[in-house]
PDB file of N, CA and C in Angstrom:
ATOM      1  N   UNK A   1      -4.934  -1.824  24.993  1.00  0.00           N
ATOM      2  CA  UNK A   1      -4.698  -0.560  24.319  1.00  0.00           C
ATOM      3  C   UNK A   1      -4.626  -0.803  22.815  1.00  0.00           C
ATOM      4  N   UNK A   2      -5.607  -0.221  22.092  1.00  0.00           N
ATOM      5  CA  UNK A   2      -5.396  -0.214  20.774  1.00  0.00           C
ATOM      6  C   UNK A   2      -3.997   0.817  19.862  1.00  0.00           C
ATOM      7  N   UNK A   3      -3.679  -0.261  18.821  1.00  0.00           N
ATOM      8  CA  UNK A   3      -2.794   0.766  17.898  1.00  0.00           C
ATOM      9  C   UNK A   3      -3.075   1.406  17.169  1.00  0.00           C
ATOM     10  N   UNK A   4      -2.550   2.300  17.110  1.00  0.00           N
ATOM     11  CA  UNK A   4      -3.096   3.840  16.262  1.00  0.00           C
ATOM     12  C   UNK A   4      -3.244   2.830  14.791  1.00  0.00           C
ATOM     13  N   UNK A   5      -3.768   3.475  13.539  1.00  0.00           N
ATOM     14  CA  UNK A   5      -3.975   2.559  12.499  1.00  0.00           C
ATOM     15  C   UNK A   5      -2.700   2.889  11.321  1.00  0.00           C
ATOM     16  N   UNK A   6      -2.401   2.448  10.828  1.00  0.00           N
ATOM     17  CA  UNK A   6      -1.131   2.237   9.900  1.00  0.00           C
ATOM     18  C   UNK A   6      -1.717   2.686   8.787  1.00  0.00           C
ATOM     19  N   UNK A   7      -0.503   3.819   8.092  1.00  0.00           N
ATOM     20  CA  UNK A   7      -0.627   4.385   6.594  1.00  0.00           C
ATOM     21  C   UNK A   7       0.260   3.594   6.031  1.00  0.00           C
ATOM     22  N   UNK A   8      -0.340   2.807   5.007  1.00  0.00           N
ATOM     23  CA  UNK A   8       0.604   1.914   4.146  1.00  0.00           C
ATOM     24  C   UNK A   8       1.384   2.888   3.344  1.00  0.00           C
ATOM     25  N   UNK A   9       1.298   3.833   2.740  1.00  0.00           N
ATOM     26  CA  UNK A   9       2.180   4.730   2.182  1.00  0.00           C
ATOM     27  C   UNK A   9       3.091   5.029   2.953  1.00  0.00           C
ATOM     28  N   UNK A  10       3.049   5.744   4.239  1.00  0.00           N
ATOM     29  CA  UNK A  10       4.305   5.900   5.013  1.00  0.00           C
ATOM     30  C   UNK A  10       5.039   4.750   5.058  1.00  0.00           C
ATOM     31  N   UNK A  11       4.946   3.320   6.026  1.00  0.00           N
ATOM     32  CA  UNK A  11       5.467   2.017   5.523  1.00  0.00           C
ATOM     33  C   UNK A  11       5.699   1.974   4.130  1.00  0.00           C
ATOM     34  N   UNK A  12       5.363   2.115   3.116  1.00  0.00           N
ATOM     35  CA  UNK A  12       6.152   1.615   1.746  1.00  0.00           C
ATOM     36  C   UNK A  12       7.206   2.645   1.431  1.00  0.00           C
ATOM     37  N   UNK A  13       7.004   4.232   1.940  1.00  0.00           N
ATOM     38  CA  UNK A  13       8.046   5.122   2.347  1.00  0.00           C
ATOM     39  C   UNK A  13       9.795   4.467   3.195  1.00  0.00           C
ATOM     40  N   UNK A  14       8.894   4.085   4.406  1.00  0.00           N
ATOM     41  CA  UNK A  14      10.046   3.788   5.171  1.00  0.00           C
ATOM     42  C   UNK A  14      10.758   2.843   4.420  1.00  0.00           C
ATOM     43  N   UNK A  15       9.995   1.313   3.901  1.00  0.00           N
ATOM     44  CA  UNK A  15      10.977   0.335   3.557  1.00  0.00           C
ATOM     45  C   UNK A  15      11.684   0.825   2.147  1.00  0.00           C
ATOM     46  N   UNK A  16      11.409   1.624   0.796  1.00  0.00           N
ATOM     47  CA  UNK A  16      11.880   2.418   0.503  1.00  0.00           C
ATOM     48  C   UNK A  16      13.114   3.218   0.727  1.00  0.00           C
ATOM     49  N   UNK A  17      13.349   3.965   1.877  1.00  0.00           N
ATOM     50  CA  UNK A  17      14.635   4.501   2.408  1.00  0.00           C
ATOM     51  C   UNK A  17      15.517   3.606   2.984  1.00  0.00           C
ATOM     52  N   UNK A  18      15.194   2.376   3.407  1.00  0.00           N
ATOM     53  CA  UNK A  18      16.047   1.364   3.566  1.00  0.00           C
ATOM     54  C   UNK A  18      16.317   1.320   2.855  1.00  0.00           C
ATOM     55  N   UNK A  19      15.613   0.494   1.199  1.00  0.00           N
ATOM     56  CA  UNK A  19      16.209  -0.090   0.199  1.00  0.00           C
ATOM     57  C   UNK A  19      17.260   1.167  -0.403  1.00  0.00           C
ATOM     58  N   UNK A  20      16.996   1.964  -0.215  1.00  0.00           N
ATOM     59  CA  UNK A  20      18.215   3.261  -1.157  1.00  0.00           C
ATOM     60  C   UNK A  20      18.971   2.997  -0.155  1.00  0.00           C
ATOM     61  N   UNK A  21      18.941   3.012   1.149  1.00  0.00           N
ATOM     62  CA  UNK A  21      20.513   3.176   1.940  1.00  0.00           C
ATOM     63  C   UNK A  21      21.014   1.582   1.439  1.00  0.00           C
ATOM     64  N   UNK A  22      20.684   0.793   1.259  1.00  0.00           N
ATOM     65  CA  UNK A  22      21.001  -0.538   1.304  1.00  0.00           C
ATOM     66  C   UNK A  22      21.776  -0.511   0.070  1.00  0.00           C
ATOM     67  N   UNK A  23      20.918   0.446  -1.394  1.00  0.00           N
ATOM     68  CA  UNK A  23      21.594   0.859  -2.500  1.00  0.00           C
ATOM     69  C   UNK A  23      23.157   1.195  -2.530  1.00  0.00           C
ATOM     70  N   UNK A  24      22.976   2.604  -1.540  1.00  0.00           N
ATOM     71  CA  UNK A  24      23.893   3.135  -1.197  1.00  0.00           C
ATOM     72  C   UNK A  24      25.423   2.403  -0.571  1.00  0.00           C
ATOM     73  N   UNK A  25      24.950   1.610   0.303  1.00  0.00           N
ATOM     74  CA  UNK A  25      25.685   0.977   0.761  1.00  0.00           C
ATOM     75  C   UNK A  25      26.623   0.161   0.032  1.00  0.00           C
ATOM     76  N   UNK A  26      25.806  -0.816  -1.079  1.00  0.00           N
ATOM     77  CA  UNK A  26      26.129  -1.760  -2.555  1.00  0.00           C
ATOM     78  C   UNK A  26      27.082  -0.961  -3.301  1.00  0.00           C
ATOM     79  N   UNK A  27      26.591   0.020  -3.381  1.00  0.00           N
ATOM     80  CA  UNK A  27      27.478   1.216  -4.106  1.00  0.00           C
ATOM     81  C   UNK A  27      28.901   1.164  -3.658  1.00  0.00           C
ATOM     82  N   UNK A  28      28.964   1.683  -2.786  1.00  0.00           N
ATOM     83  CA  UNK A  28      30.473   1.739  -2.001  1.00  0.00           C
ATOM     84  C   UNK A  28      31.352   0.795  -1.573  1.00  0.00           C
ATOM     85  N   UNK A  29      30.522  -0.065  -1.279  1.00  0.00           N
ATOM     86  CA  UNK A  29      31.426  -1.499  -0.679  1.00  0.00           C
ATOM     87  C   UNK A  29      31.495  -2.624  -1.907  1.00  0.00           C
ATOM     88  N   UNK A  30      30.952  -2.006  -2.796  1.00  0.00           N
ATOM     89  CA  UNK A  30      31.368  -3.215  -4.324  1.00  0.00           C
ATOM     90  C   UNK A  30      32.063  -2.300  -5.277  1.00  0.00           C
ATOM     91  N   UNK A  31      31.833  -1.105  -5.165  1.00  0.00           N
ATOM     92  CA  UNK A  31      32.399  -0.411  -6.494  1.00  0.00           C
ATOM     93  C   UNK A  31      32.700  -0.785  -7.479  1.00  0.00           C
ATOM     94  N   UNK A  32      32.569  -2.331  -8.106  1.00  0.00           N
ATOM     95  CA  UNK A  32      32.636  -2.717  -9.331  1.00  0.00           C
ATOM     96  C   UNK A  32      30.747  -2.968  -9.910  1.00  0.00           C
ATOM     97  N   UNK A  33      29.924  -2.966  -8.563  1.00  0.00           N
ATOM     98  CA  UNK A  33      28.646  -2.904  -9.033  1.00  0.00           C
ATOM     99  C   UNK A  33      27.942  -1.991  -9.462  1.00  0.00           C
ATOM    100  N   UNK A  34      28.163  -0.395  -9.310  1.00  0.00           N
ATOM    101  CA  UNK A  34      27.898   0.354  -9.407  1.00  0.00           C
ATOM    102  C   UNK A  34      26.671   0.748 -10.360  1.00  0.00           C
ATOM    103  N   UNK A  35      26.947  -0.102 -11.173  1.00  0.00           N
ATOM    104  CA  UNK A  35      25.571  -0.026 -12.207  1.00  0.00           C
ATOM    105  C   UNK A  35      24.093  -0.808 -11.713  1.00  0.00           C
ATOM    106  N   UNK A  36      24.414  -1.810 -11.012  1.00  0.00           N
ATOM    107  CA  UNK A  36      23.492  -2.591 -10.439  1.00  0.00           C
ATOM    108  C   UNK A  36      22.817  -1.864  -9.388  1.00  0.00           C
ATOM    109  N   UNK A  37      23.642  -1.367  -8.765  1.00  0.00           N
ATOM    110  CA  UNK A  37      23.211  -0.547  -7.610  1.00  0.00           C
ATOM    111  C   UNK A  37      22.288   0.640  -8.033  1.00  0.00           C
ATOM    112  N   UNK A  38      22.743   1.629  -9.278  1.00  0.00           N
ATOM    113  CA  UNK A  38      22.444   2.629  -9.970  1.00  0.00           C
ATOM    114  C   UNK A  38      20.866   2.346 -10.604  1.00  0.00           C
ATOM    115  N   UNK A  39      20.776   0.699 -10.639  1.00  0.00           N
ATOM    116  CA  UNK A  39      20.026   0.315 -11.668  1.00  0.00           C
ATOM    117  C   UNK A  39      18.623   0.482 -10.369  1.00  0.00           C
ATOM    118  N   UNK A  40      19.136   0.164  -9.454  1.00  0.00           N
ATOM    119  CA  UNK A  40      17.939  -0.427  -8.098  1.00  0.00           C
ATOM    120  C   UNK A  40      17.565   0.733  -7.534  1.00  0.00           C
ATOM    121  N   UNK A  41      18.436   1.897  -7.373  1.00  0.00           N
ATOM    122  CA  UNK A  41      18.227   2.962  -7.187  1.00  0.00           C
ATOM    123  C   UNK A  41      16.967   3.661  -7.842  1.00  0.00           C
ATOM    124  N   UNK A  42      17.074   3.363  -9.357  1.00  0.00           N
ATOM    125  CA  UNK A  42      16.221   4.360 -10.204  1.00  0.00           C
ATOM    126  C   UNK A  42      15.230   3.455  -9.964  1.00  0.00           C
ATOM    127  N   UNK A  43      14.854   2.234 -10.037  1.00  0.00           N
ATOM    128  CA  UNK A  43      13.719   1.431 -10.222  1.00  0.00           C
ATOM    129  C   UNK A  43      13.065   1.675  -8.254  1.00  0.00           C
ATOM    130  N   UNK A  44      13.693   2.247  -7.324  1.00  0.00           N
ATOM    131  CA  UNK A  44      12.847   2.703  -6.134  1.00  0.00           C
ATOM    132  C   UNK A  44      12.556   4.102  -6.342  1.00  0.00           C
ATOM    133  N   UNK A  45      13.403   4.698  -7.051  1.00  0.00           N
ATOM    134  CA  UNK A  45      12.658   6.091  -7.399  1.00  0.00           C
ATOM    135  C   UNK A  45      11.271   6.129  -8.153  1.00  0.00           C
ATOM    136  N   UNK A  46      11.554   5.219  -8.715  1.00  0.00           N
ATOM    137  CA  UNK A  46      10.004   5.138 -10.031  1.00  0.00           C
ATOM    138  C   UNK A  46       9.238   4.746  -8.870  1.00  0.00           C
ATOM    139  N   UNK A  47       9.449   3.376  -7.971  1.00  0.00           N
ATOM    140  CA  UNK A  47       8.589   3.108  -6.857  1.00  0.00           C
ATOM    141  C   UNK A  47       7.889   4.475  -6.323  1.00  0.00           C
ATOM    142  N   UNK A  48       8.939   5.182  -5.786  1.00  0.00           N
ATOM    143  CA  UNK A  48       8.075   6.492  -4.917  1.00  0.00           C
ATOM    144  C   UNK A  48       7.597   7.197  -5.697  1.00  0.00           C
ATOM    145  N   UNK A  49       8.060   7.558  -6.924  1.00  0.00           N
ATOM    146  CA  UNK A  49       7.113   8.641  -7.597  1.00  0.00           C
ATOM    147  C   UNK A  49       5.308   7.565  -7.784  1.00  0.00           C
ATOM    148  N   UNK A  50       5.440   6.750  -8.422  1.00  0.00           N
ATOM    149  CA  UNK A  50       4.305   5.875  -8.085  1.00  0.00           C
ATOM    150  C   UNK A  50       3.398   5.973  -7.069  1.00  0.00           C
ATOM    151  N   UNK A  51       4.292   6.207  -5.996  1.00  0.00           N
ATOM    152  CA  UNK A  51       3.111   6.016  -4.585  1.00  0.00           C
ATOM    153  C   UNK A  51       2.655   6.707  -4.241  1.00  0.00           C
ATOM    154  N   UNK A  52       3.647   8.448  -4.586  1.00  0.00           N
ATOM    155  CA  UNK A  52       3.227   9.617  -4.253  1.00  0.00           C
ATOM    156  C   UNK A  52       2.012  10.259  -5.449  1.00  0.00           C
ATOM    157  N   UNK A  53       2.498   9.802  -6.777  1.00  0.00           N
ATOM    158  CA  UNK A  53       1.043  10.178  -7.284  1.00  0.00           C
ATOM    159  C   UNK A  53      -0.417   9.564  -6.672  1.00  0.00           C
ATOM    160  N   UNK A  54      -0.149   8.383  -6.646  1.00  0.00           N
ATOM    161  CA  UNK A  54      -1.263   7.547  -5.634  1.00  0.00           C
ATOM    162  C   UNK A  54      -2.052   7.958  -4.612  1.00  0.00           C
ATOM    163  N   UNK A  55      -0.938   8.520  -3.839  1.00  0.00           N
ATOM    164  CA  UNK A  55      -1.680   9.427  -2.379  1.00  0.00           C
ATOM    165  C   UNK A  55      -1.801  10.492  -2.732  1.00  0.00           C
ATOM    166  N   UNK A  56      -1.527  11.451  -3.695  1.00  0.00           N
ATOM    167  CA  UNK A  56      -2.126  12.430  -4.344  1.00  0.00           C
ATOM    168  C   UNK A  56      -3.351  12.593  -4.763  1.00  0.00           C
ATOM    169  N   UNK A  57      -3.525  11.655  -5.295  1.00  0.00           N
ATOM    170  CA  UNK A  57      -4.979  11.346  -6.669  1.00  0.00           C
ATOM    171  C   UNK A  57      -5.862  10.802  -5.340  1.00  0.00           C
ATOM    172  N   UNK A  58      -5.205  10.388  -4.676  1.00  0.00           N
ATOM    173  CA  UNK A  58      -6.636   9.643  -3.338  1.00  0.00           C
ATOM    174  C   UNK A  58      -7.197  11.099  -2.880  1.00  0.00           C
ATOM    175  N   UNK A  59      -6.172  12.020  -2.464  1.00  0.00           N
ATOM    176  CA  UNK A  59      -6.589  12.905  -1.735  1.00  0.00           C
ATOM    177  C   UNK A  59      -7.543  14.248  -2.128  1.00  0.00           C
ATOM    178  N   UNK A  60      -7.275  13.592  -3.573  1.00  0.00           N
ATOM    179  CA  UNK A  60      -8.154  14.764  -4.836  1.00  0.00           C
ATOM    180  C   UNK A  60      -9.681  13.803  -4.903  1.00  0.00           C
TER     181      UNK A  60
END
């Protein structure tokens, strides 16, 4: 049985929402890191805005 074929955008999505919960997580259970955490946060946001223009511009 073959596997359906993989959207690397969805995968870079998913591991993405890990890394923010993982953020999230850093956040709360260090509370003296908060900036570090804050810092990793914004630098996966820039990630997704990145990917989503990407699969945008493909689809144009």
């Amino acid at each position: 049985m073959q596997k359906p074929p993989r959207d690397p955008i969805k995968e870079v999505l998913m591991y993405a929402i890990v890394a923010a919960g993982m953020c999230l997580a850093m956040l709360v259970l260090t509370r003296g890191k908060w900036l570090t955490a804050l810092l990793i946060a914004v630098w996966i946001g820039f990630v997704l805005l990145r990917f989503k223009r990407s699969a945008s511009n493909k689809k144009n």
